[in-house]
PDB file of N, CA and C in Angstrom:
ATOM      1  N   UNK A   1     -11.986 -20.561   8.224  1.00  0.00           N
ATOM      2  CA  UNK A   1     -10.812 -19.721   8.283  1.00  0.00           C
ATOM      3  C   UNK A   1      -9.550 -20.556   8.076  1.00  0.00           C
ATOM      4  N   UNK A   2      -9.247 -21.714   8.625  1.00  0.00           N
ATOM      5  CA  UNK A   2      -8.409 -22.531   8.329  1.00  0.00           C
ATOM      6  C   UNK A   2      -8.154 -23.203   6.693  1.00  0.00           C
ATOM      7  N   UNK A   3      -9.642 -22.805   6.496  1.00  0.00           N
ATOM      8  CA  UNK A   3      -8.973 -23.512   4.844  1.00  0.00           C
ATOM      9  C   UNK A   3      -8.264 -22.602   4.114  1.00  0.00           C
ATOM     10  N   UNK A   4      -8.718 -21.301   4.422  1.00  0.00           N
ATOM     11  CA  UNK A   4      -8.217 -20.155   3.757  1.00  0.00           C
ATOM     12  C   UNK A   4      -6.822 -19.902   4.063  1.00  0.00           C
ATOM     13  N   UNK A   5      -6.326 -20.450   5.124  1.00  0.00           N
ATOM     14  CA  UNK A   5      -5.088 -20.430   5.689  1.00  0.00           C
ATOM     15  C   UNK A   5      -4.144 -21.217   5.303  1.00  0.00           C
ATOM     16  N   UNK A   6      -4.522 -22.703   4.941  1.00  0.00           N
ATOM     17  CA  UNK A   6      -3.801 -23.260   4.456  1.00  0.00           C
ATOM     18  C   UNK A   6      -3.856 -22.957   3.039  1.00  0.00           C
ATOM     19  N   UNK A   7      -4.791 -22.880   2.444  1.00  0.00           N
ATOM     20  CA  UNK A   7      -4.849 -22.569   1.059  1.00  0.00           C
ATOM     21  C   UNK A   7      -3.464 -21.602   0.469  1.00  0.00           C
ATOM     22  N   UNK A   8      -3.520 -20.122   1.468  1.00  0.00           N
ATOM     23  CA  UNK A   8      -2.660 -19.220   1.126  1.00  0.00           C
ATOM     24  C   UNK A   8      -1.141 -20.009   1.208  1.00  0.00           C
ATOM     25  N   UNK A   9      -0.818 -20.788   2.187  1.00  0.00           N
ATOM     26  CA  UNK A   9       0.186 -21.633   2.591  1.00  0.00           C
ATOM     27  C   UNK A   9       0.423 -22.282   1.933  1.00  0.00           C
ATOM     28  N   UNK A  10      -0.238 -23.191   0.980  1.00  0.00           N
ATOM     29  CA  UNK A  10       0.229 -23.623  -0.587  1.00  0.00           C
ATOM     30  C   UNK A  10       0.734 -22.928  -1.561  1.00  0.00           C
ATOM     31  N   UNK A  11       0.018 -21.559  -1.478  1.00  0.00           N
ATOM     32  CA  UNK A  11      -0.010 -20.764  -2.806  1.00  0.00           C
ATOM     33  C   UNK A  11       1.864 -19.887  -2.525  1.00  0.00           C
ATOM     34  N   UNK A  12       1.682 -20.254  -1.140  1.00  0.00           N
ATOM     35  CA  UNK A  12       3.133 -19.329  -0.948  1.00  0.00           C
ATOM     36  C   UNK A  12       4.404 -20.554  -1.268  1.00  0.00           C
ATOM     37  N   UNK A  13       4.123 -21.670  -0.920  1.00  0.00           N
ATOM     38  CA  UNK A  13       4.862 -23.015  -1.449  1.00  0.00           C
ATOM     39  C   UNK A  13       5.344 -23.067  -2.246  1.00  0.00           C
ATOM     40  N   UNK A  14       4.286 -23.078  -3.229  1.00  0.00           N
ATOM     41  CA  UNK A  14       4.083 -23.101  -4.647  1.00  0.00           C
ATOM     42  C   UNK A  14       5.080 -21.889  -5.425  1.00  0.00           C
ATOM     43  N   UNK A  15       4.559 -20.776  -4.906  1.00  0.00           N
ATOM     44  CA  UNK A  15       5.560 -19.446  -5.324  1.00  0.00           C
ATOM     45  C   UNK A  15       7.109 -19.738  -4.961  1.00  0.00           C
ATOM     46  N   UNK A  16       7.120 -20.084  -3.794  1.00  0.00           N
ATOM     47  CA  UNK A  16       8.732 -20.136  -3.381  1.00  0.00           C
ATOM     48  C   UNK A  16       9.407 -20.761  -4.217  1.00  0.00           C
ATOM     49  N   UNK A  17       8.609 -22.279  -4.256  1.00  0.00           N
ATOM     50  CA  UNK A  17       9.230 -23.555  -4.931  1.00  0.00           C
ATOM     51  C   UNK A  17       9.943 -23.075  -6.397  1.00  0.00           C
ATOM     52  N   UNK A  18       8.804 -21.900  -7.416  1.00  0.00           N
ATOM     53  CA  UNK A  18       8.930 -22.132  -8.756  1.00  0.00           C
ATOM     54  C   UNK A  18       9.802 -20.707  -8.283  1.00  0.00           C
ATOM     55  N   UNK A  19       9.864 -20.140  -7.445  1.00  0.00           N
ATOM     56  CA  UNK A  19      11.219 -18.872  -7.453  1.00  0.00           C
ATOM     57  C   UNK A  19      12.849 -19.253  -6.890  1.00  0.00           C
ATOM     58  N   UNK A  20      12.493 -21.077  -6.523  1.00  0.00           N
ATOM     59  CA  UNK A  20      13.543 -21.652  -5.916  1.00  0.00           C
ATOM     60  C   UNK A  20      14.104 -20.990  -4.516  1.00  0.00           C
ATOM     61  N   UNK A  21      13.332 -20.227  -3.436  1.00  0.00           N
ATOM     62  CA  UNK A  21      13.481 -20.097  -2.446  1.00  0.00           C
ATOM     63  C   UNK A  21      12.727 -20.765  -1.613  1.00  0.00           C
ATOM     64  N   UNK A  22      12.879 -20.700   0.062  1.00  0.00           N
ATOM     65  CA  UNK A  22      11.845 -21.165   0.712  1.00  0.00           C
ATOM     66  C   UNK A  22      10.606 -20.327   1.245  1.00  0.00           C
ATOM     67  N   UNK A  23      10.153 -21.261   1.558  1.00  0.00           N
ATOM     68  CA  UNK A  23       8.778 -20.963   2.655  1.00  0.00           C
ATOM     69  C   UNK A  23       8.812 -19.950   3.670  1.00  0.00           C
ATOM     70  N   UNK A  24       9.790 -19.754   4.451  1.00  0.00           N
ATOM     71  CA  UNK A  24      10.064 -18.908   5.046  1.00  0.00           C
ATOM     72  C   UNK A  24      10.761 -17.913   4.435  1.00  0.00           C
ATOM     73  N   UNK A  25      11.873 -17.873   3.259  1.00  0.00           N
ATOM     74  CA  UNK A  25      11.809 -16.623   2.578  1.00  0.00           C
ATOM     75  C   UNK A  25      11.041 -15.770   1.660  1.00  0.00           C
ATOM     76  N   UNK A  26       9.790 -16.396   1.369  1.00  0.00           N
ATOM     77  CA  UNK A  26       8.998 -15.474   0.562  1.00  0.00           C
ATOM     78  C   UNK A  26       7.972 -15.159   1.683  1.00  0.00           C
ATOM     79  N   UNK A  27       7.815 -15.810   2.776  1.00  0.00           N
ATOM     80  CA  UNK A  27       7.268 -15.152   3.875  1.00  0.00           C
ATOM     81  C   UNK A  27       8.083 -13.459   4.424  1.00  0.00           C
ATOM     82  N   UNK A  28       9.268 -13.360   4.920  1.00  0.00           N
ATOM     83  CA  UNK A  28      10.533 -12.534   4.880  1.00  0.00           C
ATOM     84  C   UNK A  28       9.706 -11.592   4.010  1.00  0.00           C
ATOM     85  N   UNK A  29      10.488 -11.962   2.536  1.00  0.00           N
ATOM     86  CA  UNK A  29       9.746 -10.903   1.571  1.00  0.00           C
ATOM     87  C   UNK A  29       8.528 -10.456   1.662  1.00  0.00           C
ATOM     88  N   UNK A  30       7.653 -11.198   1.915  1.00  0.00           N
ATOM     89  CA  UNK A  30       6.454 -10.346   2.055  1.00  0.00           C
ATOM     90  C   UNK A  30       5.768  -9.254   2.674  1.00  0.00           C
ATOM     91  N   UNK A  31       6.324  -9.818   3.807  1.00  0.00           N
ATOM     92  CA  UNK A  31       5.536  -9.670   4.860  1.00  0.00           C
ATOM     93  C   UNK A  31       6.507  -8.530   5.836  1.00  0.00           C
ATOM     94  N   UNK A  32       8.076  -8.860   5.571  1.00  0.00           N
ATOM     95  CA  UNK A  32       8.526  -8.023   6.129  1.00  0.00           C
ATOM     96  C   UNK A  32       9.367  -6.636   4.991  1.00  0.00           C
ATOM     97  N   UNK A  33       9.566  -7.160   4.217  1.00  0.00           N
ATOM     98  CA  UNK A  33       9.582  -6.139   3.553  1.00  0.00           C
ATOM     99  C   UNK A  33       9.236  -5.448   2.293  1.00  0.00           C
ATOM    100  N   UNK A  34       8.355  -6.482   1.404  1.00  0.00           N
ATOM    101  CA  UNK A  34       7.206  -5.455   0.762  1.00  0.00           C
ATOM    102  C   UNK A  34       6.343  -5.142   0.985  1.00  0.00           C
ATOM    103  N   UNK A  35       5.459  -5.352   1.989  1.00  0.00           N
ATOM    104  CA  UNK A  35       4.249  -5.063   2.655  1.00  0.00           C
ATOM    105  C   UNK A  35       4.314  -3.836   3.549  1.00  0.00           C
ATOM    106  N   UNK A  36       5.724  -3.531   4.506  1.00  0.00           N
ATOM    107  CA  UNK A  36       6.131  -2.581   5.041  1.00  0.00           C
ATOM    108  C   UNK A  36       6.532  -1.516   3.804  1.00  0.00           C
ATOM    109  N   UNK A  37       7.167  -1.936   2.757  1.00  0.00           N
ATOM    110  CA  UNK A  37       7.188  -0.462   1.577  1.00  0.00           C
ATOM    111  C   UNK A  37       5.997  -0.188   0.961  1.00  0.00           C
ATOM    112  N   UNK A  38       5.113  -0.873   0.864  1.00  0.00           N
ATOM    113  CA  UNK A  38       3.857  -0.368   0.044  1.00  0.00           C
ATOM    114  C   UNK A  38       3.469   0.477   1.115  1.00  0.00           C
ATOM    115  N   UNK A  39       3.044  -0.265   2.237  1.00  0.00           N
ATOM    116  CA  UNK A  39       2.275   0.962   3.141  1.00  0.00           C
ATOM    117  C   UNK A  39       3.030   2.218   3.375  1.00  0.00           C
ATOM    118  N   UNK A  40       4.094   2.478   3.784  1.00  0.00           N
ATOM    119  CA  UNK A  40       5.102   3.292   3.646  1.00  0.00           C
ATOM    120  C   UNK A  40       4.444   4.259   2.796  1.00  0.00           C
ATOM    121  N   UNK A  41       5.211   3.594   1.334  1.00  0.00           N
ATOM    122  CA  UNK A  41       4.616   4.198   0.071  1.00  0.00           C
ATOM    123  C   UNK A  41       3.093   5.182  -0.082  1.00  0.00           C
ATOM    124  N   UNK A  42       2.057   4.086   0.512  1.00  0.00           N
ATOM    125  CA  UNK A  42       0.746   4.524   0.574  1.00  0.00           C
ATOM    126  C   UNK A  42       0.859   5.892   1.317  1.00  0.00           C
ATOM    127  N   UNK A  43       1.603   5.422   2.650  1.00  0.00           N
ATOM    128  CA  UNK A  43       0.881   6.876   2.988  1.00  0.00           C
ATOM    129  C   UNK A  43       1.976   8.050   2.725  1.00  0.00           C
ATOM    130  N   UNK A  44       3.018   7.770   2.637  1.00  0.00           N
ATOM    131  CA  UNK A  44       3.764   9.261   1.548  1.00  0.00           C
ATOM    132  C   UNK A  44       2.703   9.833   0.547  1.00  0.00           C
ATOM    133  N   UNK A  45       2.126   9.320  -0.300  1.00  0.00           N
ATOM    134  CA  UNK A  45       0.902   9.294  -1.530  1.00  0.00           C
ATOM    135  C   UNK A  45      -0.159   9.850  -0.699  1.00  0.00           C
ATOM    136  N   UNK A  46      -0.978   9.554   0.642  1.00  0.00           N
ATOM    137  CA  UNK A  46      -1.822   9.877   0.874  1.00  0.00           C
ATOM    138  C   UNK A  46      -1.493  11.496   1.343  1.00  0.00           C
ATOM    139  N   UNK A  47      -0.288  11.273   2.480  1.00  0.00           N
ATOM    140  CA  UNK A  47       0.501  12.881   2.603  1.00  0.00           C
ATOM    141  C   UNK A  47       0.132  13.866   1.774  1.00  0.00           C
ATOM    142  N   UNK A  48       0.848  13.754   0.725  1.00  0.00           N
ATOM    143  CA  UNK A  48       0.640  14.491  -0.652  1.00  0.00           C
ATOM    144  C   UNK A  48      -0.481  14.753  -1.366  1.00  0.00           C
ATOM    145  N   UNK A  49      -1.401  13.817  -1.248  1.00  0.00           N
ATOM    146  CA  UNK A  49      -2.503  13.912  -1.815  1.00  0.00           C
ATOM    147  C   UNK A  49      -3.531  15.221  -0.698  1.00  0.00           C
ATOM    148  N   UNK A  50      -3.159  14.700   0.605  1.00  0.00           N
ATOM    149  CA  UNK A  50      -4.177  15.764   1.616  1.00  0.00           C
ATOM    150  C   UNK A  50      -4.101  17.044   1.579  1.00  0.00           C
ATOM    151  N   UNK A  51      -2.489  17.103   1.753  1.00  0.00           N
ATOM    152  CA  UNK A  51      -1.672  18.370   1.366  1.00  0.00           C
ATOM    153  C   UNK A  51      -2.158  19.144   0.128  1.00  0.00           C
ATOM    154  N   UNK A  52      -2.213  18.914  -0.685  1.00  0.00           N
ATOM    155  CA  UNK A  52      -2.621  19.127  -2.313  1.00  0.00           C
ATOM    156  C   UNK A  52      -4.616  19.755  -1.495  1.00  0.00           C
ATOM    157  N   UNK A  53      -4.779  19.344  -1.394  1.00  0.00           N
ATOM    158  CA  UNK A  53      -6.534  18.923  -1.662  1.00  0.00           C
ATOM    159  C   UNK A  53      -6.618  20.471  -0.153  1.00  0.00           C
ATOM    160  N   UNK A  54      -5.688  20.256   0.500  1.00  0.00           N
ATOM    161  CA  UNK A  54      -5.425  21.448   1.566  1.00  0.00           C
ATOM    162  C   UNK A  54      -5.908  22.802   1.026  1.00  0.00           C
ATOM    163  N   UNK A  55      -4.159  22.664   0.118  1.00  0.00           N
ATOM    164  CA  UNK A  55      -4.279  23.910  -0.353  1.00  0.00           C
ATOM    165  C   UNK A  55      -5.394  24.468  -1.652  1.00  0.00           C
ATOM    166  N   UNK A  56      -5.750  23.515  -1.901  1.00  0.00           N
ATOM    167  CA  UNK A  56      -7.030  23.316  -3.093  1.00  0.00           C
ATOM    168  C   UNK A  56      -8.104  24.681  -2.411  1.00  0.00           C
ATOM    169  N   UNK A  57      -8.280  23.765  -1.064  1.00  0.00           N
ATOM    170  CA  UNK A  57      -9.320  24.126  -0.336  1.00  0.00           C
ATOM    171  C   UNK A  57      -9.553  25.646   0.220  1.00  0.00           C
ATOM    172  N   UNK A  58      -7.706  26.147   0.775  1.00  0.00           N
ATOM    173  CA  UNK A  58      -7.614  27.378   0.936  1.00  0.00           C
ATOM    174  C   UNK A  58      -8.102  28.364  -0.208  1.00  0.00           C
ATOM    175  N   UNK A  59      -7.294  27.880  -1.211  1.00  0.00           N
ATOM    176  CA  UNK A  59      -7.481  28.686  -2.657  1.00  0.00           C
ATOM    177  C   UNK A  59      -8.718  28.832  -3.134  1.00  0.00           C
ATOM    178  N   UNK A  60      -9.633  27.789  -2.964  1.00  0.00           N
ATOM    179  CA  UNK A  60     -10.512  28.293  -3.091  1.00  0.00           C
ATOM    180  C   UNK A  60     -11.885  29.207  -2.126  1.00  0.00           C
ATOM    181  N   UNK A  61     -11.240  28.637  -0.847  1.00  0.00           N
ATOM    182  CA  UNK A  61     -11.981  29.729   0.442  1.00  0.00           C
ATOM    183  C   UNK A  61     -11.476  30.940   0.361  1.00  0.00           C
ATOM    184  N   UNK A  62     -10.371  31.677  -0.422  1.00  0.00           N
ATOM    185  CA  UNK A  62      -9.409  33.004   0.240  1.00  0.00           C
ATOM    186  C   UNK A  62     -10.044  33.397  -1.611  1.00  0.00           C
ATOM    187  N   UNK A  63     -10.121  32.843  -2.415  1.00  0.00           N
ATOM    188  CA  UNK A  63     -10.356  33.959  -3.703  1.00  0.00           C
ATOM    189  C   UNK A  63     -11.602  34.248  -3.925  1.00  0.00           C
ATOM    190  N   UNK A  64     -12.035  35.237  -3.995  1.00  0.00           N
ATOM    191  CA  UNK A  64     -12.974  36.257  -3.825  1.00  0.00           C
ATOM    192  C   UNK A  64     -13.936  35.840  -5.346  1.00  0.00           C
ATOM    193  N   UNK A  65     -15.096  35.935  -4.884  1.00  0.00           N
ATOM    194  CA  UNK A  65     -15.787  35.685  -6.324  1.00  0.00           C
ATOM    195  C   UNK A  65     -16.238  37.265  -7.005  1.00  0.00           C
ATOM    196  N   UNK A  66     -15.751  37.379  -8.143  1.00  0.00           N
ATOM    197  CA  UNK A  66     -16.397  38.455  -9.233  1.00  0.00           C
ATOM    198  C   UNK A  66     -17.579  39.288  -9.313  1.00  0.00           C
ATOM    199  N   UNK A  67     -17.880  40.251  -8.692  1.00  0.00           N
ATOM    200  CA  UNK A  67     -18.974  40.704  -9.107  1.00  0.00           C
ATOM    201  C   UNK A  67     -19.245  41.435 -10.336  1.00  0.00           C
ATOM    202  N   UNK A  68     -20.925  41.362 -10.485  1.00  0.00           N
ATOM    203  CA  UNK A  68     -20.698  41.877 -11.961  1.00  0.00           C
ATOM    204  C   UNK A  68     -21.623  42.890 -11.999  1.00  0.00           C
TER     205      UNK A  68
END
């Protein structure tokens, strides 16, 4: 688990370095605020999606099938 830890800890180094910020600001960014808008994001999307699939569900329990 530790290698994986430091590993990521380079890779964020590395990113900062070639975006010319630090270590602790692409941490910031990440972690505090694109990681908090994606999920955000996600579940507005999931909202909508249940909602949708809801009324899917009514519409198709409440319309009457054809006899012939």
């Amino acid at each position: 688990m530790n290698k994986v830890f430091y590993w990521c800890v380079e890779v964020l180094e590395v990113w900062a370095a070639q975006m010319g910020i630090t270590y602790e600001e692409i941490n910031v960014w990440l972690f505090v605020i694109i990681m908090p808008a994606i999920l955000i994001i996600q579940a507005i999307i999931i909202f909508i999606l249940a909602h949708k699939l809801l009324k899917m569900k009514k519409k198709i329990t409440t319309t009457p099938f054809k006899k012939k």
